[in-house]
C-alpha atoms as a PDB file:
ATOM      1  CA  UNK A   1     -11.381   0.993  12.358  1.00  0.00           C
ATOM      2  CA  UNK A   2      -8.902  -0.102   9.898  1.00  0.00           C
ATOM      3  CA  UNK A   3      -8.971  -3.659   8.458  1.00  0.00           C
ATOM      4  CA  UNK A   4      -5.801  -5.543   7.194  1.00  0.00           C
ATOM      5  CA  UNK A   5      -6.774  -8.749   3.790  1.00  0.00           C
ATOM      6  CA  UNK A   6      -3.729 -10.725   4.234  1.00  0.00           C
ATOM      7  CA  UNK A   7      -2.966 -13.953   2.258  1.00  0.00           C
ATOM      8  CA  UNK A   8      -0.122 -16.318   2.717  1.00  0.00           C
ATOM      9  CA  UNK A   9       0.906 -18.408  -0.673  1.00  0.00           C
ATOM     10  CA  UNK A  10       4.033 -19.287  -2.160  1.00  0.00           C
ATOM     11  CA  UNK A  11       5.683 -17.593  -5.477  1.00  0.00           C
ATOM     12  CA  UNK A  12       8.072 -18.778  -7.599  1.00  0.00           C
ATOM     13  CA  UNK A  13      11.049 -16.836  -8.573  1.00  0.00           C
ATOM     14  CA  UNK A  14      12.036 -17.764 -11.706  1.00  0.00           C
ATOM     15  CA  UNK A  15      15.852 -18.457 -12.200  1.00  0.00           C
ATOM     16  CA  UNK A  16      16.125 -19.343 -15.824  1.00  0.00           C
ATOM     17  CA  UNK A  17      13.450 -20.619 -18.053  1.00  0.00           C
ATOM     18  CA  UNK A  18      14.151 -24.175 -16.645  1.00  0.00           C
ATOM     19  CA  UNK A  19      14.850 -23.563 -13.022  1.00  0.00           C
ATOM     20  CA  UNK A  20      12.541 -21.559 -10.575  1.00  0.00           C
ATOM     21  CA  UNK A  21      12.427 -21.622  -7.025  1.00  0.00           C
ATOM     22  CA  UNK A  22       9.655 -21.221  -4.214  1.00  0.00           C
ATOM     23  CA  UNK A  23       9.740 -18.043  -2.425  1.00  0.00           C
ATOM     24  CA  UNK A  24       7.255 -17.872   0.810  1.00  0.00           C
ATOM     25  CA  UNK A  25       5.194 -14.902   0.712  1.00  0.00           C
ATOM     26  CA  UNK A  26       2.436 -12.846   2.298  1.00  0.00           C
ATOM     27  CA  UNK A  27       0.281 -10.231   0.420  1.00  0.00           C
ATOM     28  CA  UNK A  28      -1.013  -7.548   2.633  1.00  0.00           C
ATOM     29  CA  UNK A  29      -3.487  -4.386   2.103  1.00  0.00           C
ATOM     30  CA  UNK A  30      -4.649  -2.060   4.810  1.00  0.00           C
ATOM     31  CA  UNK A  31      -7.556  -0.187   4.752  1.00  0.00           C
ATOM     32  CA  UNK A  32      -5.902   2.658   6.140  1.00  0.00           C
ATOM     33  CA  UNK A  33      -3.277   2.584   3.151  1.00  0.00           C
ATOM     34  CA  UNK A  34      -6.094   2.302   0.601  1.00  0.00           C
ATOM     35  CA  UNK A  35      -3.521   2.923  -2.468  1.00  0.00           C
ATOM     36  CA  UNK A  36      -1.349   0.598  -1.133  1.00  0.00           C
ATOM     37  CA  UNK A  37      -0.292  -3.214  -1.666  1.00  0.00           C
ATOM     38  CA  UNK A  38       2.778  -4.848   0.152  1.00  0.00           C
ATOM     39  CA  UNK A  39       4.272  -8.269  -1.204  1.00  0.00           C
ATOM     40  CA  UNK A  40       6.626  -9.820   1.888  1.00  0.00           C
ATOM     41  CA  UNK A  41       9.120 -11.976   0.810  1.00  0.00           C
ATOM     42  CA  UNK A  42      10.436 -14.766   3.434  1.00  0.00           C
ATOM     43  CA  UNK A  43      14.121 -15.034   2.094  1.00  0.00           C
ATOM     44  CA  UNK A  44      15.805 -16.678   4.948  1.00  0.00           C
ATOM     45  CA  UNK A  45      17.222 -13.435   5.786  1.00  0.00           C
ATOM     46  CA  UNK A  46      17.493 -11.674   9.068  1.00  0.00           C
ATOM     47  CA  UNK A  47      14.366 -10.002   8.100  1.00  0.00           C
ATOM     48  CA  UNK A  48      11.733 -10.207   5.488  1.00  0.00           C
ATOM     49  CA  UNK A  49      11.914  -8.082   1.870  1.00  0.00           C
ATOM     50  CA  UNK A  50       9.072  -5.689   1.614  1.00  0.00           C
ATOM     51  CA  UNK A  51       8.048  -4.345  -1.798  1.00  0.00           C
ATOM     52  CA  UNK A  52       5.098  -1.329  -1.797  1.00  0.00           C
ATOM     53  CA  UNK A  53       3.197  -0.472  -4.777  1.00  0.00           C
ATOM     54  CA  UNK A  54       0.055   0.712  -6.128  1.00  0.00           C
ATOM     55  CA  UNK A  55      -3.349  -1.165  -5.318  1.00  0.00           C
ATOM     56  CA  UNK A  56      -4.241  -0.508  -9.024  1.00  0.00           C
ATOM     57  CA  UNK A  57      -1.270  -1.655 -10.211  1.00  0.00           C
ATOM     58  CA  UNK A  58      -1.751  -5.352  -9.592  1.00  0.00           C
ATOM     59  CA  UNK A  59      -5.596  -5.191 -10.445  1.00  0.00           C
ATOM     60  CA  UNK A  60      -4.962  -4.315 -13.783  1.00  0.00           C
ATOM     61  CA  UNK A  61      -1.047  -6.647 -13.959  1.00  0.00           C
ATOM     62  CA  UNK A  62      -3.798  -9.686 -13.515  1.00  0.00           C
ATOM     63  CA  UNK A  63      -5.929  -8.464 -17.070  1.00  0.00           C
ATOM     64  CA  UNK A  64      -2.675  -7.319 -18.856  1.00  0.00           C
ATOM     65  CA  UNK A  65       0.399  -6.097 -18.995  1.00  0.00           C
ATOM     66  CA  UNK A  66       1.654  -2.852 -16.828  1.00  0.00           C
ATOM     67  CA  UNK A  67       3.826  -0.946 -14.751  1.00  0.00           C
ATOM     68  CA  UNK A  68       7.159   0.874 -15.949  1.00  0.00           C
ATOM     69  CA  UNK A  69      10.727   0.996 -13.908  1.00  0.00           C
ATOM     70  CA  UNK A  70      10.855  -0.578 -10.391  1.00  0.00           C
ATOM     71  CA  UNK A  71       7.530  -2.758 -10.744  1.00  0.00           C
ATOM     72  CA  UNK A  72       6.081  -4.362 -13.453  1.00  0.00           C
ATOM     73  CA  UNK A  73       3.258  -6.921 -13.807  1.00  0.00           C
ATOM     74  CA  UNK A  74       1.443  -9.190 -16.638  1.00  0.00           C
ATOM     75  CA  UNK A  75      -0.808 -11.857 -16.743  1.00  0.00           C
ATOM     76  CA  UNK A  76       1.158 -15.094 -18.488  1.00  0.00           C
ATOM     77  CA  UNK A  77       0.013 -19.391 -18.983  1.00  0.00           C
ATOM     78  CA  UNK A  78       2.809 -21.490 -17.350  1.00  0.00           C
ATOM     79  CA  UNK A  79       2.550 -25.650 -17.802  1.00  0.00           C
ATOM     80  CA  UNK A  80      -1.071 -24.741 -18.517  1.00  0.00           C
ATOM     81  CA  UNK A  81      -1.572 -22.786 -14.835  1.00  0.00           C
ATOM     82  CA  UNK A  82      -2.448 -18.681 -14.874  1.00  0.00           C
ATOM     83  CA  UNK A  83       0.300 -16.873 -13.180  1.00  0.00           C
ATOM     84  CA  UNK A  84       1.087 -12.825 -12.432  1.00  0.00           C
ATOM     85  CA  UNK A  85       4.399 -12.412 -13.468  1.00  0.00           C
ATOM     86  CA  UNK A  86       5.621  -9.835 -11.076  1.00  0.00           C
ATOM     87  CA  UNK A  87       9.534  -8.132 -12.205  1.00  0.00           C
ATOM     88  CA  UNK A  88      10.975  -6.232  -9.570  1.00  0.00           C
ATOM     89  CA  UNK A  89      14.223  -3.935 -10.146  1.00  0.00           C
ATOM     90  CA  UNK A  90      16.076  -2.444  -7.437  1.00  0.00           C
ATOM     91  CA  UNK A  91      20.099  -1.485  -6.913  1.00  0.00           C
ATOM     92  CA  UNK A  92      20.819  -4.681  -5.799  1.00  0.00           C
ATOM     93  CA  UNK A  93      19.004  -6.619  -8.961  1.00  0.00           C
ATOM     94  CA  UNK A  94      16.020  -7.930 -10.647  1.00  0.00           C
ATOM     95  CA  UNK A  95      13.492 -10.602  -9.953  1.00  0.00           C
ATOM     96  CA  UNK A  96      10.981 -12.550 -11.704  1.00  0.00           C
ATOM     97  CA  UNK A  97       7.904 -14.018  -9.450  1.00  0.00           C
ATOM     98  CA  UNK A  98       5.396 -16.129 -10.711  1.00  0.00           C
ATOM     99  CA  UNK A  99       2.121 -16.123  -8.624  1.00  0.00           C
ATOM    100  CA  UNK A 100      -0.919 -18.086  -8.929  1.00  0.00           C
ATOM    101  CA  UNK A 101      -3.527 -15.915 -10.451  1.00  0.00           C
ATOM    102  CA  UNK A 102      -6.330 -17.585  -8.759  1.00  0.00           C
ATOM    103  CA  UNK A 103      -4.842 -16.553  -5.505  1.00  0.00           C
ATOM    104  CA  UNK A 104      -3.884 -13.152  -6.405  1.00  0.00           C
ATOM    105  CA  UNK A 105      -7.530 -12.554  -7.973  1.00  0.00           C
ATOM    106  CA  UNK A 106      -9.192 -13.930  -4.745  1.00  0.00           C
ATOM    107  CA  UNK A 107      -7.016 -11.545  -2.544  1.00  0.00           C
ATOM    108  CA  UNK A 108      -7.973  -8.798  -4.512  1.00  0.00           C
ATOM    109  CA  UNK A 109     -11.263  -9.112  -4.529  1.00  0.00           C
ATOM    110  CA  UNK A 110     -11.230  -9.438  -0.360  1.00  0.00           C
ATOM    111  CA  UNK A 111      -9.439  -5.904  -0.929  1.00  0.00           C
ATOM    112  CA  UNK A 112     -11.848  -4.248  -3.448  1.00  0.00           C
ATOM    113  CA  UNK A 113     -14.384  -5.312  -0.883  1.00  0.00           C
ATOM    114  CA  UNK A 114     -12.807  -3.321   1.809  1.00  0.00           C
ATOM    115  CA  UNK A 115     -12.191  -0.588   0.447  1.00  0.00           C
ATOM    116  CA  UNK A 116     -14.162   0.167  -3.267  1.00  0.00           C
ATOM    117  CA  UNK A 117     -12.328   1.723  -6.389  1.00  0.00           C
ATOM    118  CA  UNK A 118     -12.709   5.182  -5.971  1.00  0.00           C
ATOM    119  CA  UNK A 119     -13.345   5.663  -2.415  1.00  0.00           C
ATOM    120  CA  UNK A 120      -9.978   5.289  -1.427  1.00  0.00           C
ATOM    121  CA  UNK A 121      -9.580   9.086  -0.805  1.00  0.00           C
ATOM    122  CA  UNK A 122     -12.280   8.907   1.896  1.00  0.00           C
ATOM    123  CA  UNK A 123      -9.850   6.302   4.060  1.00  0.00           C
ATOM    124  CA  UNK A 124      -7.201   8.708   4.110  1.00  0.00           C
ATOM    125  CA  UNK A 125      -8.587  11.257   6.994  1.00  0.00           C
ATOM    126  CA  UNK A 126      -7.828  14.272   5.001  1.00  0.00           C
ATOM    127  CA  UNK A 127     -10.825  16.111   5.996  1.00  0.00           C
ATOM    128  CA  UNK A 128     -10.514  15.392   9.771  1.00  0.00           C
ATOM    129  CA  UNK A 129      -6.831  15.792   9.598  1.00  0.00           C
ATOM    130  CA  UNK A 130      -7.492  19.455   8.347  1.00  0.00           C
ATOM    131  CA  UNK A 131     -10.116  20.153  10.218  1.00  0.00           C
ATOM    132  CA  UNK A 132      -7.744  19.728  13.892  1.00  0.00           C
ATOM    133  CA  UNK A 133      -5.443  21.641  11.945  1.00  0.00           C
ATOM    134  CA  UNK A 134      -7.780  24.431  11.171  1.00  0.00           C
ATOM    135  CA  UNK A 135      -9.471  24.333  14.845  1.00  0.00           C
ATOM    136  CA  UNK A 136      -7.637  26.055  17.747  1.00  0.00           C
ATOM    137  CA  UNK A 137      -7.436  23.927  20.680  1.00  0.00           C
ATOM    138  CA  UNK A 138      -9.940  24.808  23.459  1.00  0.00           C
ATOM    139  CA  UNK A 139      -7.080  25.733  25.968  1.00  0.00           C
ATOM    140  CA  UNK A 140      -6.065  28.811  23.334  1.00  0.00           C
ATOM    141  CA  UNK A 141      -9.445  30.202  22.849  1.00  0.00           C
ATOM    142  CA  UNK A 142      -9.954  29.910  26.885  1.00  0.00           C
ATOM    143  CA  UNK A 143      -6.255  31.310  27.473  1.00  0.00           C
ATOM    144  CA  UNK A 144      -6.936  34.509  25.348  1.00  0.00           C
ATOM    145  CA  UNK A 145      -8.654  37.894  26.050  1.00  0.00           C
ATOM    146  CA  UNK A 146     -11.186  38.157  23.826  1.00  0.00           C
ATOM    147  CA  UNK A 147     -11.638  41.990  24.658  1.00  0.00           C
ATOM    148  CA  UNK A 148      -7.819  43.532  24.814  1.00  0.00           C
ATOM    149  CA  UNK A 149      -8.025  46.541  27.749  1.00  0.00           C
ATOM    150  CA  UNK A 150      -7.796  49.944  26.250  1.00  0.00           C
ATOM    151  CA  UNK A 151      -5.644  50.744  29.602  1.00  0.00           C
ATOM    152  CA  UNK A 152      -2.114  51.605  29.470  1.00  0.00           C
ATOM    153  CA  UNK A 153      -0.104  49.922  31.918  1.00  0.00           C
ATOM    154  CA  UNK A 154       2.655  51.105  33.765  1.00  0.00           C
ATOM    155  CA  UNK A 155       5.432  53.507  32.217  1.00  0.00           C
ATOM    156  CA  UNK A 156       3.678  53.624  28.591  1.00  0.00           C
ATOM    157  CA  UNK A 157       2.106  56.690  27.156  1.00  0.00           C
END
């Protein structure tokens, strides 16, 4: 069974020190991505902006600062509220978010409830994924002789 923490809040994305806009967005973890965190950003775009990264990424952006190249994520005090700073870089250009860090902590928590720090690797299905691979399907083993005849057919020496 695989479980999906969702939470809907708004970001802001911060234009210049004195300007910032709201962004909609929805924070989503699966269990059956344990690793996995997906911001969704409602841009009034034909379709919504998805940004994957690392679970333990943002559980350690909310304590202090992290991440290197396309993601990176610190804790920061804006007009006296907590907010994850979130900078995103891609080829078409960088943005800073602002989210509330109450919300943020509270959605993590739902996740680190799901699925425990360090037991991600048992969500994956590894070991039942190798173990089909490693079985032969009960059609082959019925399908085969087990005992090859020592006769010769026809025409062979």
């Amino acid at each position: 069974m695989h479980t999906v923490v969702e939470r809907e809040l708004e970001l802001n994305m911060v234009l210049s020190p004195e300007r910032s806009i709201p962004v909609p967005a929805r924070l989503v973890y699966r269990t059956d991505e344990p690793y996995a965190v997906h911001i969704i950003f409602h841009i009034g775009s034909d379709s919504p902006v998805n940004w994957t990264f690392a679970r333990e990424l943002l559980v350690e952006g909310v304590f202090r600062p992290c991440g290197t190249g396309d993601v990176r994520i610190w804790p920061a005090r804006t007009d006296s509220r907590s907010v994850v700073c979130v900078g995103l870089t891609s080829p078409d250009g960088d943005a800073l978010l602002e989210a509330p860090s109450p919300a943020v902590s509270a959605w993590l928590e739902r996740t680190l409830r799901a699925v425990p720090p360090g037991t991600e690797s048992g969500r994956l299905g590894l070991d039942e994924a190798l173990a089909e691979l490693l079985t032969p399907a009960l059609d082959d083993l019925w399908l085969r002789d087990p005992w090859p005849s020592d006769e010769s057919k026809d025409g062979e020496a």
